[in-house]
PDB file of N, CA and C in Angstrom:
ATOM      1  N   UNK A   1     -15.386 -15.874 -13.068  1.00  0.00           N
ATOM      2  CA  UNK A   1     -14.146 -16.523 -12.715  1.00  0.00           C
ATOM      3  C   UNK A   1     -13.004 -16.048 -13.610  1.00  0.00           C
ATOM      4  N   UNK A   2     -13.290 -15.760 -14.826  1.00  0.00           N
ATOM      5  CA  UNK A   2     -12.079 -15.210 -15.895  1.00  0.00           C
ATOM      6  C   UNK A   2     -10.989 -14.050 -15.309  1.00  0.00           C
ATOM      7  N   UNK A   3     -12.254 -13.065 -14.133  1.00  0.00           N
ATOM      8  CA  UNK A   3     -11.076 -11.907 -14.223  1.00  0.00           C
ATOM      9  C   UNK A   3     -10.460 -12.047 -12.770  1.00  0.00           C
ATOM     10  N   UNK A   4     -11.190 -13.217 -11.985  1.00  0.00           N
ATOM     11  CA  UNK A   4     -10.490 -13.755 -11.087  1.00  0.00           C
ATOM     12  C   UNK A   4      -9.225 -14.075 -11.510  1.00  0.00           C
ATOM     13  N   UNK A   5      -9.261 -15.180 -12.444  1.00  0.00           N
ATOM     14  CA  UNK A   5      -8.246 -15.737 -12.828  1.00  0.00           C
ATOM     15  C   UNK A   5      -7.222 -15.297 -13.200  1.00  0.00           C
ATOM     16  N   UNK A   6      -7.319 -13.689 -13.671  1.00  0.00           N
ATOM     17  CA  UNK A   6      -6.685 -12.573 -14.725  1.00  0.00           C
ATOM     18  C   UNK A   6      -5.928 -12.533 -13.464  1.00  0.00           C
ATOM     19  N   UNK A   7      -6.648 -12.025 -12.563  1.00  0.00           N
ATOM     20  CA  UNK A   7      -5.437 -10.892 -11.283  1.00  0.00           C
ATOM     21  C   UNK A   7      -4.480 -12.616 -10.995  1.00  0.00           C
ATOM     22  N   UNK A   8      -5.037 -13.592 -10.628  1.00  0.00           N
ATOM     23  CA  UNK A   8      -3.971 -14.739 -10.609  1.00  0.00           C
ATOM     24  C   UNK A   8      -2.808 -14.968 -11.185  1.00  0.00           C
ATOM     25  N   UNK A   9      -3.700 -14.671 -12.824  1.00  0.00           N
ATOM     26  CA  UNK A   9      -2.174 -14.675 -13.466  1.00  0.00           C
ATOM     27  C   UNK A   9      -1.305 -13.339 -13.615  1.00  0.00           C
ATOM     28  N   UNK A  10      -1.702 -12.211 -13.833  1.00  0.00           N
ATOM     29  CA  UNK A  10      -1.083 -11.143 -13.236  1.00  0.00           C
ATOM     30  C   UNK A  10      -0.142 -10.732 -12.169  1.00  0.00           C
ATOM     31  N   UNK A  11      -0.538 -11.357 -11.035  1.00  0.00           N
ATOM     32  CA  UNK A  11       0.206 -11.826 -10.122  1.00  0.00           C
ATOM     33  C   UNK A  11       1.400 -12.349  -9.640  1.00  0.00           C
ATOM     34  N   UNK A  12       1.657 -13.599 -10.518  1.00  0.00           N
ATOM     35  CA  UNK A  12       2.474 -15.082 -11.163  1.00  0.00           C
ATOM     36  C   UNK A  12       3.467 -14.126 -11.914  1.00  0.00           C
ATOM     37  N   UNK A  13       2.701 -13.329 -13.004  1.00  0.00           N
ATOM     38  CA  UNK A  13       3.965 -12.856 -14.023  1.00  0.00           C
ATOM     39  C   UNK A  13       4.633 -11.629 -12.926  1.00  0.00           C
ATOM     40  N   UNK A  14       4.040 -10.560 -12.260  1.00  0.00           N
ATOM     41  CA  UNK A  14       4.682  -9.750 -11.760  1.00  0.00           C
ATOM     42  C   UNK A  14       5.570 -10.470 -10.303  1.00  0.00           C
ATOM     43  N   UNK A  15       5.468 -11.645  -9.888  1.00  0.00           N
ATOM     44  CA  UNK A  15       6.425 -12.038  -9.047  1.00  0.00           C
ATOM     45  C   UNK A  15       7.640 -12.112  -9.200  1.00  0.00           C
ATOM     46  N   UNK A  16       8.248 -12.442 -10.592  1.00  0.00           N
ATOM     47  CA  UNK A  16      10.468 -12.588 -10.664  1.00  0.00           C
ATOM     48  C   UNK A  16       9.998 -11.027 -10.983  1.00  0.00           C
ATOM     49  N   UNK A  17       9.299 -10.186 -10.925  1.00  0.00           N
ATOM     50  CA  UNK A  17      10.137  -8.905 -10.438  1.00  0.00           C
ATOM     51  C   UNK A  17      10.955  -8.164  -9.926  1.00  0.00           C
ATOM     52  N   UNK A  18      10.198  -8.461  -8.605  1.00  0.00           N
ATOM     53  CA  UNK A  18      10.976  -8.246  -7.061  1.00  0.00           C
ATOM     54  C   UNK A  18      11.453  -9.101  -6.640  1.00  0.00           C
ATOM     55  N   UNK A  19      11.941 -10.623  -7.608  1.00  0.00           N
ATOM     56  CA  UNK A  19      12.936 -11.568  -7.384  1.00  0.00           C
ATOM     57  C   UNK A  19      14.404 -11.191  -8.073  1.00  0.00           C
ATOM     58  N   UNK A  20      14.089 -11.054  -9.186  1.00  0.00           N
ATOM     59  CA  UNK A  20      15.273 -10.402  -9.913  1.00  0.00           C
ATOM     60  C   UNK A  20      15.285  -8.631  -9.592  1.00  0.00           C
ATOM     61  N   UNK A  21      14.770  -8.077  -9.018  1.00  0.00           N
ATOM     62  CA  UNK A  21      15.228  -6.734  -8.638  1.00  0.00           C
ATOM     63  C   UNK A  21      15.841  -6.768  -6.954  1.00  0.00           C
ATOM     64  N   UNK A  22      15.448  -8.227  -6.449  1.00  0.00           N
ATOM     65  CA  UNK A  22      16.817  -8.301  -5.238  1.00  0.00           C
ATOM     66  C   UNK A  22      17.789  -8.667  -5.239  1.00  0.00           C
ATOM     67  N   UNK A  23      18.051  -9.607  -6.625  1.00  0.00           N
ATOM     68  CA  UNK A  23      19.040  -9.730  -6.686  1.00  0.00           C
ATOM     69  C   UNK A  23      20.198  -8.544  -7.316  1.00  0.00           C
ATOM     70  N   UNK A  24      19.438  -7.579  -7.935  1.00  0.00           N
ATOM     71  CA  UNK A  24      20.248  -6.528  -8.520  1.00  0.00           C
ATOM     72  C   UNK A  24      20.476  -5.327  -6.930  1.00  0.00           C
ATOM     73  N   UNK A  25      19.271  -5.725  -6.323  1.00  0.00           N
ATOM     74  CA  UNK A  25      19.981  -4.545  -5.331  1.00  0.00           C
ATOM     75  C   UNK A  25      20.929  -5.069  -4.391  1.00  0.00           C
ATOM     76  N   UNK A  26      21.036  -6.654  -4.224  1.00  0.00           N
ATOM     77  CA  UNK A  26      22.333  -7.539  -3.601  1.00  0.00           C
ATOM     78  C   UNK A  26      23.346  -7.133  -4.335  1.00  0.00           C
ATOM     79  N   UNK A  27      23.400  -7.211  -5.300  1.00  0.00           N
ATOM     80  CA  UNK A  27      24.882  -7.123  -5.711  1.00  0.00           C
ATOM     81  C   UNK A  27      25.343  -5.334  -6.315  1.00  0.00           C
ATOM     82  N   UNK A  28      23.976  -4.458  -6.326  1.00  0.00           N
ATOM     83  CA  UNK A  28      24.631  -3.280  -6.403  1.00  0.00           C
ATOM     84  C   UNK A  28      24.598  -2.105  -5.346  1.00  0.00           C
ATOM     85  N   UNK A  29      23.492  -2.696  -4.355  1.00  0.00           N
ATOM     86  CA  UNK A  29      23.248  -1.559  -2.913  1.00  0.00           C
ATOM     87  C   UNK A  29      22.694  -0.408  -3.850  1.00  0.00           C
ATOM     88  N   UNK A  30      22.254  -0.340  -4.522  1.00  0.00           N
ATOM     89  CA  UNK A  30      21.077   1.002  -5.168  1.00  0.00           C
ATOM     90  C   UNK A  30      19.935   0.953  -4.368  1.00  0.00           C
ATOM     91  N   UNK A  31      19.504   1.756  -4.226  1.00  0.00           N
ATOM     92  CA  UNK A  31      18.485   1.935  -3.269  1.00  0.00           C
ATOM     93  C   UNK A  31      17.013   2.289  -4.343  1.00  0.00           C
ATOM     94  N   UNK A  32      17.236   2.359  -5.130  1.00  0.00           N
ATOM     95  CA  UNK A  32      15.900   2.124  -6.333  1.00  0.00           C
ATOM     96  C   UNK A  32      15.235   0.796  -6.844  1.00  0.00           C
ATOM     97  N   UNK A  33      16.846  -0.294  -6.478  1.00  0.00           N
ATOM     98  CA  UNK A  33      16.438  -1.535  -6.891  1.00  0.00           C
ATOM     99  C   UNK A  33      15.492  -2.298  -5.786  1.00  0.00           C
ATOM    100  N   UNK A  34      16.085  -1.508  -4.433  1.00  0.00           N
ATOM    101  CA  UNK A  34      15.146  -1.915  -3.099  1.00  0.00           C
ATOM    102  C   UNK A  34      13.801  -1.303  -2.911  1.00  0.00           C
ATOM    103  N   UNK A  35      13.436  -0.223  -3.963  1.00  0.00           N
ATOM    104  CA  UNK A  35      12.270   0.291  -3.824  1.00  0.00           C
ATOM    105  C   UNK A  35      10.998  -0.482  -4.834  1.00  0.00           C
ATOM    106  N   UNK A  36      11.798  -1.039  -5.571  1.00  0.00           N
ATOM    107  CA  UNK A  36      11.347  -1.880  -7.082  1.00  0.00           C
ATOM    108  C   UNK A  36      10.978  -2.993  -6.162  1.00  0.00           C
ATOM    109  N   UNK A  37      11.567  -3.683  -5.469  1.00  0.00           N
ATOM    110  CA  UNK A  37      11.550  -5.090  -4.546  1.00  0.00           C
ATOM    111  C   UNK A  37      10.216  -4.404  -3.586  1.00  0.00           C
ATOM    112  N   UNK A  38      10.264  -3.893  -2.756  1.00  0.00           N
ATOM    113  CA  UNK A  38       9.481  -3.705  -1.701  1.00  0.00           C
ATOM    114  C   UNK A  38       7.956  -2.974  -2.690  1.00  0.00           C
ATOM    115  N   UNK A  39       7.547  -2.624  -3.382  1.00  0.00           N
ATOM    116  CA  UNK A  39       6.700  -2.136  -4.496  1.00  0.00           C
ATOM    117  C   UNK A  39       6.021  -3.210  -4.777  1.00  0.00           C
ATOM    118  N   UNK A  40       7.078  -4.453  -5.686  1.00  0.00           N
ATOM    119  CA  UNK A  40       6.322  -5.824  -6.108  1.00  0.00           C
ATOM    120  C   UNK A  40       6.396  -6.564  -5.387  1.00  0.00           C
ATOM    121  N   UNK A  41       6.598  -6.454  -3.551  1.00  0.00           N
ATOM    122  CA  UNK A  41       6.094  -7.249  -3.114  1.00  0.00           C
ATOM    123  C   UNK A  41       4.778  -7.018  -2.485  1.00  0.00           C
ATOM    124  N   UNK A  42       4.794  -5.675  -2.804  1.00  0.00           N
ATOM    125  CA  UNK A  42       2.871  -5.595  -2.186  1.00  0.00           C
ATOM    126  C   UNK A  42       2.083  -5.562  -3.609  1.00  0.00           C
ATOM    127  N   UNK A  43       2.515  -5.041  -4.499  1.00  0.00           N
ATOM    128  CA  UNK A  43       1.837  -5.070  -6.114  1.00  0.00           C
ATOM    129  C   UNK A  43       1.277  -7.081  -6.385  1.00  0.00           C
ATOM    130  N   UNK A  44       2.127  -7.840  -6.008  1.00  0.00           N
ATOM    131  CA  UNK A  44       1.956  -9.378  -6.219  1.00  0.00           C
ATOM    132  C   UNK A  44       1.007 -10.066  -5.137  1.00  0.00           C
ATOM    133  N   UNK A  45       0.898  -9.344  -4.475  1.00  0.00           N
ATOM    134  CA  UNK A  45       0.138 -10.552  -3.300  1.00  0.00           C
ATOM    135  C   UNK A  45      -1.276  -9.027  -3.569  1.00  0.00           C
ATOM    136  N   UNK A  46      -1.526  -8.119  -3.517  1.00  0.00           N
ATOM    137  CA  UNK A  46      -2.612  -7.577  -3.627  1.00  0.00           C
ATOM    138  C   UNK A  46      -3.081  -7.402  -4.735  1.00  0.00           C
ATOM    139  N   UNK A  47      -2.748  -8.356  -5.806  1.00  0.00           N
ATOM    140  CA  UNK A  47      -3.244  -9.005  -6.982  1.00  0.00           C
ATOM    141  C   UNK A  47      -4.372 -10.132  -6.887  1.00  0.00           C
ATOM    142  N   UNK A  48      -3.150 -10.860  -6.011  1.00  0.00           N
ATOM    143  CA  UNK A  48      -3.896 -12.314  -5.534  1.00  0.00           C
ATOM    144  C   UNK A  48      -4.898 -12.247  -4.681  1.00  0.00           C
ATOM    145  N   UNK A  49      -4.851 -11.112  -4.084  1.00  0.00           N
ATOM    146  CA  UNK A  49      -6.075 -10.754  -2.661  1.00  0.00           C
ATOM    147  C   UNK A  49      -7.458 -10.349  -3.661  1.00  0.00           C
ATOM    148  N   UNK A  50      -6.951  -9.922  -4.830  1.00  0.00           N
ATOM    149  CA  UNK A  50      -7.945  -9.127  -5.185  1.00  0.00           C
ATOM    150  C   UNK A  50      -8.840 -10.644  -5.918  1.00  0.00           C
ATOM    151  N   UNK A  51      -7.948 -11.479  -6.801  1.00  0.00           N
ATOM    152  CA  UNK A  51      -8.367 -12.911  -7.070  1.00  0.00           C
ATOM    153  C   UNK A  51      -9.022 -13.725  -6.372  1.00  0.00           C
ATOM    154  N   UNK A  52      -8.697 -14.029  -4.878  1.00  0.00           N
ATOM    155  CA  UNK A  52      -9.483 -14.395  -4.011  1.00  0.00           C
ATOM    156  C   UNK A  52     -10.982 -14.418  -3.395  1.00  0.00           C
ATOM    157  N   UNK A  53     -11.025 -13.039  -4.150  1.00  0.00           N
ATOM    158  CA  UNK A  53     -11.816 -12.585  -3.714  1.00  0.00           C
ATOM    159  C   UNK A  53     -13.178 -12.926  -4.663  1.00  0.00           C
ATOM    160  N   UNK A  54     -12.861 -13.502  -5.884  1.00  0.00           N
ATOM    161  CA  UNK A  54     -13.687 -14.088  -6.679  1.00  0.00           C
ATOM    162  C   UNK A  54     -14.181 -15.562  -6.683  1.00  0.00           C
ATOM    163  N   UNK A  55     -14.151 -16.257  -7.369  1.00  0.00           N
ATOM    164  CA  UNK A  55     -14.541 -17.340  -7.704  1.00  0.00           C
ATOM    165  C   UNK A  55     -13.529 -18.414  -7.250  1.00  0.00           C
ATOM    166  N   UNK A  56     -12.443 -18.240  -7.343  1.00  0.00           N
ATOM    167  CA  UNK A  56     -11.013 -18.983  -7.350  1.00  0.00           C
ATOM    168  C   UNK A  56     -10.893 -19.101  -6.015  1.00  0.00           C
ATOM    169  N   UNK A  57     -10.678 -20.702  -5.628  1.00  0.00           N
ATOM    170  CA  UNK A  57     -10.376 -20.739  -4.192  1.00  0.00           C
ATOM    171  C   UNK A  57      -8.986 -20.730  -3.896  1.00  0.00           C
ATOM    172  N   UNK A  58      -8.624 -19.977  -2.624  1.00  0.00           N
ATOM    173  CA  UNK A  58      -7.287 -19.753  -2.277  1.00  0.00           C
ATOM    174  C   UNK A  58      -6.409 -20.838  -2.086  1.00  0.00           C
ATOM    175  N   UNK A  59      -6.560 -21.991  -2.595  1.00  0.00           N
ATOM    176  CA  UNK A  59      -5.637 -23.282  -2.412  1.00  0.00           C
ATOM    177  C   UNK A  59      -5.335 -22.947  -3.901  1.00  0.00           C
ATOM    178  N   UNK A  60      -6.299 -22.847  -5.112  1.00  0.00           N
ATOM    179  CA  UNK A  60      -5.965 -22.790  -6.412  1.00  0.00           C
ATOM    180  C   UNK A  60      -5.265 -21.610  -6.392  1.00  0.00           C
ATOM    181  N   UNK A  61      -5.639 -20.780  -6.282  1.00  0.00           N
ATOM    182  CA  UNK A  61      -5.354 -19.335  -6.529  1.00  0.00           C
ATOM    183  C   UNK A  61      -3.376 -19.280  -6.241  1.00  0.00           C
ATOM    184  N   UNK A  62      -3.227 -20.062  -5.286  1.00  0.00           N
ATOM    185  CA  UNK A  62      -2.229 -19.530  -4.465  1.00  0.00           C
ATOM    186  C   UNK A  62      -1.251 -20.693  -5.274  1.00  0.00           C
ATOM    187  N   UNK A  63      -1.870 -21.408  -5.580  1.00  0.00           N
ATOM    188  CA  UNK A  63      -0.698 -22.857  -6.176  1.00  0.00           C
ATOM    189  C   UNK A  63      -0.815 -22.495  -7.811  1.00  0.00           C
ATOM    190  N   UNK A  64      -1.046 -21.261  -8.123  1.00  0.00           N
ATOM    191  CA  UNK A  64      -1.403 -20.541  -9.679  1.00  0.00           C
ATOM    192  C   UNK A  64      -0.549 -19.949  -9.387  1.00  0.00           C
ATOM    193  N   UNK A  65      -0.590 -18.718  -8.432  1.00  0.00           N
ATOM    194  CA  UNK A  65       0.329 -17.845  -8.286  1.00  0.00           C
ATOM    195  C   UNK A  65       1.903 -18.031  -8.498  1.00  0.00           C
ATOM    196  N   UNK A  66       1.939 -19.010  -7.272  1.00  0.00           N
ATOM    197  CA  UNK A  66       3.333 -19.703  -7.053  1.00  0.00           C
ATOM    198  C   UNK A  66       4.218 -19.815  -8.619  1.00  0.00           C
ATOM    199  N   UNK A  67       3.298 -20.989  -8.837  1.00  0.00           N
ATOM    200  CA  UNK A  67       3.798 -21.761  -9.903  1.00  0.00           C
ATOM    201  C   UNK A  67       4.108 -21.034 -11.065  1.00  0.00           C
ATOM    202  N   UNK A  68       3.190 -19.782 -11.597  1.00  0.00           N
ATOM    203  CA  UNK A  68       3.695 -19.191 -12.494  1.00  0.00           C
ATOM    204  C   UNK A  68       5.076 -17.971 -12.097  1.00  0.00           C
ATOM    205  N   UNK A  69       5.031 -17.440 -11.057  1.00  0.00           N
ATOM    206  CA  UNK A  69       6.334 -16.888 -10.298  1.00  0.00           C
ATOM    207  C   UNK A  69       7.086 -17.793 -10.301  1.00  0.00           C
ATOM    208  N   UNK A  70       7.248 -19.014 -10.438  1.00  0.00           N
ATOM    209  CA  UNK A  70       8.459 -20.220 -10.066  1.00  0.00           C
ATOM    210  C   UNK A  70       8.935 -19.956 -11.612  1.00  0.00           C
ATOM    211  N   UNK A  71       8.113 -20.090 -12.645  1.00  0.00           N
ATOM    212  CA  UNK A  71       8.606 -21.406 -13.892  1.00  0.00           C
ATOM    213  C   UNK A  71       9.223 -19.711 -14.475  1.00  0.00           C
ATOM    214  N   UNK A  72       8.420 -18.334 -14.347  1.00  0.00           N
ATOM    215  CA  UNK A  72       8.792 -17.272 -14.721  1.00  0.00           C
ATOM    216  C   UNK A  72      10.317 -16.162 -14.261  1.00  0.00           C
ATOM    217  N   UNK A  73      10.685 -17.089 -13.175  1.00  0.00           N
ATOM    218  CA  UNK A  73      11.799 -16.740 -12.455  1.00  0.00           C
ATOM    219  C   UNK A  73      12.781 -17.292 -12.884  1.00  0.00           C
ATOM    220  N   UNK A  74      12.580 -18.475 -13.318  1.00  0.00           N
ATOM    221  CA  UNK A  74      13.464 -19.867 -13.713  1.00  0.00           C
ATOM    222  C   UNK A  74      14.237 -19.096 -14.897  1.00  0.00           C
ATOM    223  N   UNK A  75      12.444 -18.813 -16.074  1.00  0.00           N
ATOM    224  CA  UNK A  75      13.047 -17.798 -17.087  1.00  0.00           C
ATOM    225  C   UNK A  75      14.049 -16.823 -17.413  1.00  0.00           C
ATOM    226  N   UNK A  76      13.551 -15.777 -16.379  1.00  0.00           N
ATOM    227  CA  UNK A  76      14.192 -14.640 -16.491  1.00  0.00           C
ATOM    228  C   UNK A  76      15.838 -14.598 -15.999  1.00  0.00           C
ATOM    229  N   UNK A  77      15.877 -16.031 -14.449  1.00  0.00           N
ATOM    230  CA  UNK A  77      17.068 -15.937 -14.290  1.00  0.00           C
ATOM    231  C   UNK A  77      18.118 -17.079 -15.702  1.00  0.00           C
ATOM    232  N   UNK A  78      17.414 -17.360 -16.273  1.00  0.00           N
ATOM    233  CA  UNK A  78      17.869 -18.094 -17.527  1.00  0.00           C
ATOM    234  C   UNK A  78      18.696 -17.029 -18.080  1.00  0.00           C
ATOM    235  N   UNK A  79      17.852 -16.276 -18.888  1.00  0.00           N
ATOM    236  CA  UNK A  79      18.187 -15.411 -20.036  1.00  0.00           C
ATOM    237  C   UNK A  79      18.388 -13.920 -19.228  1.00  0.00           C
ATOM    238  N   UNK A  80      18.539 -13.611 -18.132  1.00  0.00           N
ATOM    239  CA  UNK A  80      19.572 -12.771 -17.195  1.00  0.00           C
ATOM    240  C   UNK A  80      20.360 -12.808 -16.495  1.00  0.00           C
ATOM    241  N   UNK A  81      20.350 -14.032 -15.758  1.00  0.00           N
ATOM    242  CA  UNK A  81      21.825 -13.792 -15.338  1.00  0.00           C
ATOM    243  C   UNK A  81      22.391 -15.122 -15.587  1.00  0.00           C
ATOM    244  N   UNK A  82      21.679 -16.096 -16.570  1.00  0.00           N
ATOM    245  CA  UNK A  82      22.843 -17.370 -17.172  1.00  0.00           C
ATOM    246  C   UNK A  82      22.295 -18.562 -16.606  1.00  0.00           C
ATOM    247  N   UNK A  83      21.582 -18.597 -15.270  1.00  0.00           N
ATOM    248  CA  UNK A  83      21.396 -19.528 -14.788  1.00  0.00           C
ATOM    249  C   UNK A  83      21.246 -20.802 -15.250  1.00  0.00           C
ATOM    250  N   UNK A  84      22.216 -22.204 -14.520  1.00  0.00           N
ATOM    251  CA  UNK A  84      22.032 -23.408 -15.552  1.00  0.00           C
ATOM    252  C   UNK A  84      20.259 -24.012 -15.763  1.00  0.00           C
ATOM    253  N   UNK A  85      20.439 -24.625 -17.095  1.00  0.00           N
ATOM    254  CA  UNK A  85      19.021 -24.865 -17.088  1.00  0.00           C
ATOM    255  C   UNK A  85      19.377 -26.208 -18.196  1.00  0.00           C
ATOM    256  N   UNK A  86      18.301 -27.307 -18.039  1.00  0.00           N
ATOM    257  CA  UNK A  86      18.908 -28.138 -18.314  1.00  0.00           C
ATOM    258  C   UNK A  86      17.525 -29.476 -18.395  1.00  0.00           C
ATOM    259  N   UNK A  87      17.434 -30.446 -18.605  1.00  0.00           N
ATOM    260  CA  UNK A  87      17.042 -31.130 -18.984  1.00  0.00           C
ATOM    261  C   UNK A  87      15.525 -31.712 -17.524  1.00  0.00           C
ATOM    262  N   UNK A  88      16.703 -31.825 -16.612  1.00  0.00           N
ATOM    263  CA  UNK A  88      15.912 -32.330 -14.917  1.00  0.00           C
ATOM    264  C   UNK A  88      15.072 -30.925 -14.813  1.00  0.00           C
ATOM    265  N   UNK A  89      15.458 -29.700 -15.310  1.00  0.00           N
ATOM    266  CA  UNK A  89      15.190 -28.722 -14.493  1.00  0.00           C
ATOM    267  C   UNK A  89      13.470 -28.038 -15.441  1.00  0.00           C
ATOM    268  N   UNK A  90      13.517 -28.366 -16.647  1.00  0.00           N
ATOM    269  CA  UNK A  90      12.588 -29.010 -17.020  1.00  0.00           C
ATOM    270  C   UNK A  90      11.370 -29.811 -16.916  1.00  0.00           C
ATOM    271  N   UNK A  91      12.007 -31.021 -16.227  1.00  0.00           N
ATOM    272  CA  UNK A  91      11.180 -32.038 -16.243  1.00  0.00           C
ATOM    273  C   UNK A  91      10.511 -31.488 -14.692  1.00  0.00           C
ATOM    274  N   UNK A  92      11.256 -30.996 -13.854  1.00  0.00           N
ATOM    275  CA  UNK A  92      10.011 -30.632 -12.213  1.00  0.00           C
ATOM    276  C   UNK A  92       9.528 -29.011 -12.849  1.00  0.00           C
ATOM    277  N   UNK A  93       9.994 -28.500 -13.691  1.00  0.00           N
ATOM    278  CA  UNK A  93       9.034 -27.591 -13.708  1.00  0.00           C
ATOM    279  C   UNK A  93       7.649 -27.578 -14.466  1.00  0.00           C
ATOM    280  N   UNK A  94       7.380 -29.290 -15.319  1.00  0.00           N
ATOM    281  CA  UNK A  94       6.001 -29.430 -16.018  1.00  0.00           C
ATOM    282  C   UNK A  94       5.580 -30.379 -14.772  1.00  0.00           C
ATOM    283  N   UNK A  95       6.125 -31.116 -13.971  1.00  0.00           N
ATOM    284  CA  UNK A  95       5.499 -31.669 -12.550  1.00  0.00           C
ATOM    285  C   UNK A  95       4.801 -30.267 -11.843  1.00  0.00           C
ATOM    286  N   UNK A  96       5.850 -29.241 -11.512  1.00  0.00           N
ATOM    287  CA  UNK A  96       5.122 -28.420 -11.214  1.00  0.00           C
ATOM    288  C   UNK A  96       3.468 -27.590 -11.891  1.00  0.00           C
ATOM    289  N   UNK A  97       3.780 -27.767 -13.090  1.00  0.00           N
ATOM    290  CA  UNK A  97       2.635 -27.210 -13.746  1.00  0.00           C
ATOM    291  C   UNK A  97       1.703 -28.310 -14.042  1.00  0.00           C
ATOM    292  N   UNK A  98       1.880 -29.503 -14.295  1.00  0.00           N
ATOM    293  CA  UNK A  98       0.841 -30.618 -13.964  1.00  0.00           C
ATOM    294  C   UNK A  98      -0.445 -30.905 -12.817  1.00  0.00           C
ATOM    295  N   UNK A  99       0.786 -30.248 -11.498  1.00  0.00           N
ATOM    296  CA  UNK A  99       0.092 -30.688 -10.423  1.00  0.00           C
ATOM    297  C   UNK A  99      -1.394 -29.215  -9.967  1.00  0.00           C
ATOM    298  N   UNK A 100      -0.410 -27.890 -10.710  1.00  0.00           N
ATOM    299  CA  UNK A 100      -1.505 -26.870 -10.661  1.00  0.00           C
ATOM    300  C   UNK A 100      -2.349 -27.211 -11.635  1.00  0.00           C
ATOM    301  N   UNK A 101      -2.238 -27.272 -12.716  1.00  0.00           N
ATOM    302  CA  UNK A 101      -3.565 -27.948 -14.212  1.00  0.00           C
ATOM    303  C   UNK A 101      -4.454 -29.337 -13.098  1.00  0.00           C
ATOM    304  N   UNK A 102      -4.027 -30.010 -12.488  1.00  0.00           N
ATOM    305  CA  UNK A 102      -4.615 -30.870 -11.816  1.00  0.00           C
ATOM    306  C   UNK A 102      -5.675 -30.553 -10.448  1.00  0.00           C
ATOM    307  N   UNK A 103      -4.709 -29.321  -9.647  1.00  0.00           N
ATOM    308  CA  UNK A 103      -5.800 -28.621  -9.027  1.00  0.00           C
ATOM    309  C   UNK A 103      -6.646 -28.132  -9.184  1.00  0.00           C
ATOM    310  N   UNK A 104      -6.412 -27.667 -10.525  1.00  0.00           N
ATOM    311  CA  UNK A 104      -7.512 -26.556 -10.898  1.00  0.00           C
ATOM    312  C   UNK A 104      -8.836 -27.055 -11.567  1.00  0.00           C
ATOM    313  N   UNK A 105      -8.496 -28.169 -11.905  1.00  0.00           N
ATOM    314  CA  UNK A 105      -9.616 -29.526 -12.747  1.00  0.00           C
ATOM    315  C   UNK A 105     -10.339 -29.696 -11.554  1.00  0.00           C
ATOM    316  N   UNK A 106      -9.660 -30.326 -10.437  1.00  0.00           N
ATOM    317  CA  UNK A 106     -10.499 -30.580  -9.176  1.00  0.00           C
ATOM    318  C   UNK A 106     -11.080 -29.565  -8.355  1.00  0.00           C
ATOM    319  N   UNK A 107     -10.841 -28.616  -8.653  1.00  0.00           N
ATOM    320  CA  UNK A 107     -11.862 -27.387  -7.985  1.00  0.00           C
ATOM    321  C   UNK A 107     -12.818 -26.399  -8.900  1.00  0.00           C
ATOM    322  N   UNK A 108     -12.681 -27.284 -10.149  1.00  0.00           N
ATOM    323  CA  UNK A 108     -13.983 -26.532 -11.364  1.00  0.00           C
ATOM    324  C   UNK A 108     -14.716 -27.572 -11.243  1.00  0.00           C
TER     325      UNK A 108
END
């Protein structure tokens, strides 16, 4: 289950990739930033395919994935492009990570 878990989280971190590389090809029309986007969006989900394919059931797997692409996006658009961040925004992103730590209890 460990290296299941690995491509899961692997996955999670390579997702604000091709979140923050659309937003750079929105606002600059480079056509490298659209190749970066379309790259990690098959690099991120054939991570998770490969996770699936282990021990980890695809309800966990997929509410792992998410969640670490959510709270890691939050990040990056923090400390790249300013995004407000703030006290509420906080508090649903450990709801969010509660409720995956909670799935994942109930399916070990």
């Amino acid at each position: 289950m460990d290296l299941a878990f690995g491509w899961v989280v692997l996955a999670g971190l390579l997702e604000p990739v091709w979140v923050v590389s659309l937003k750079r090809y929105n606002s600059t029309h480079q056509y490298r930033w659209g190749a970066v986007v379309v790259l990690f969006m098959i690099i991120g989900p054939a991570c998770l395919s490969l996770a699936t394919g282990g021990d980890i059931p695809v309800s966990v797997a997929y509410a792992v994935w998410v969640s670490i692409g959510t709270v890691m996006t939050v990040a990056v658009g923090r400390y790249v492009y300013y995004d407000p961040f703030d006290g509420k925004t906080v508090l649903f992103l450990g709801m969010i990570l509660v409720g995956v730590v909670g799935l994942y209890l109930l399916e070990g």
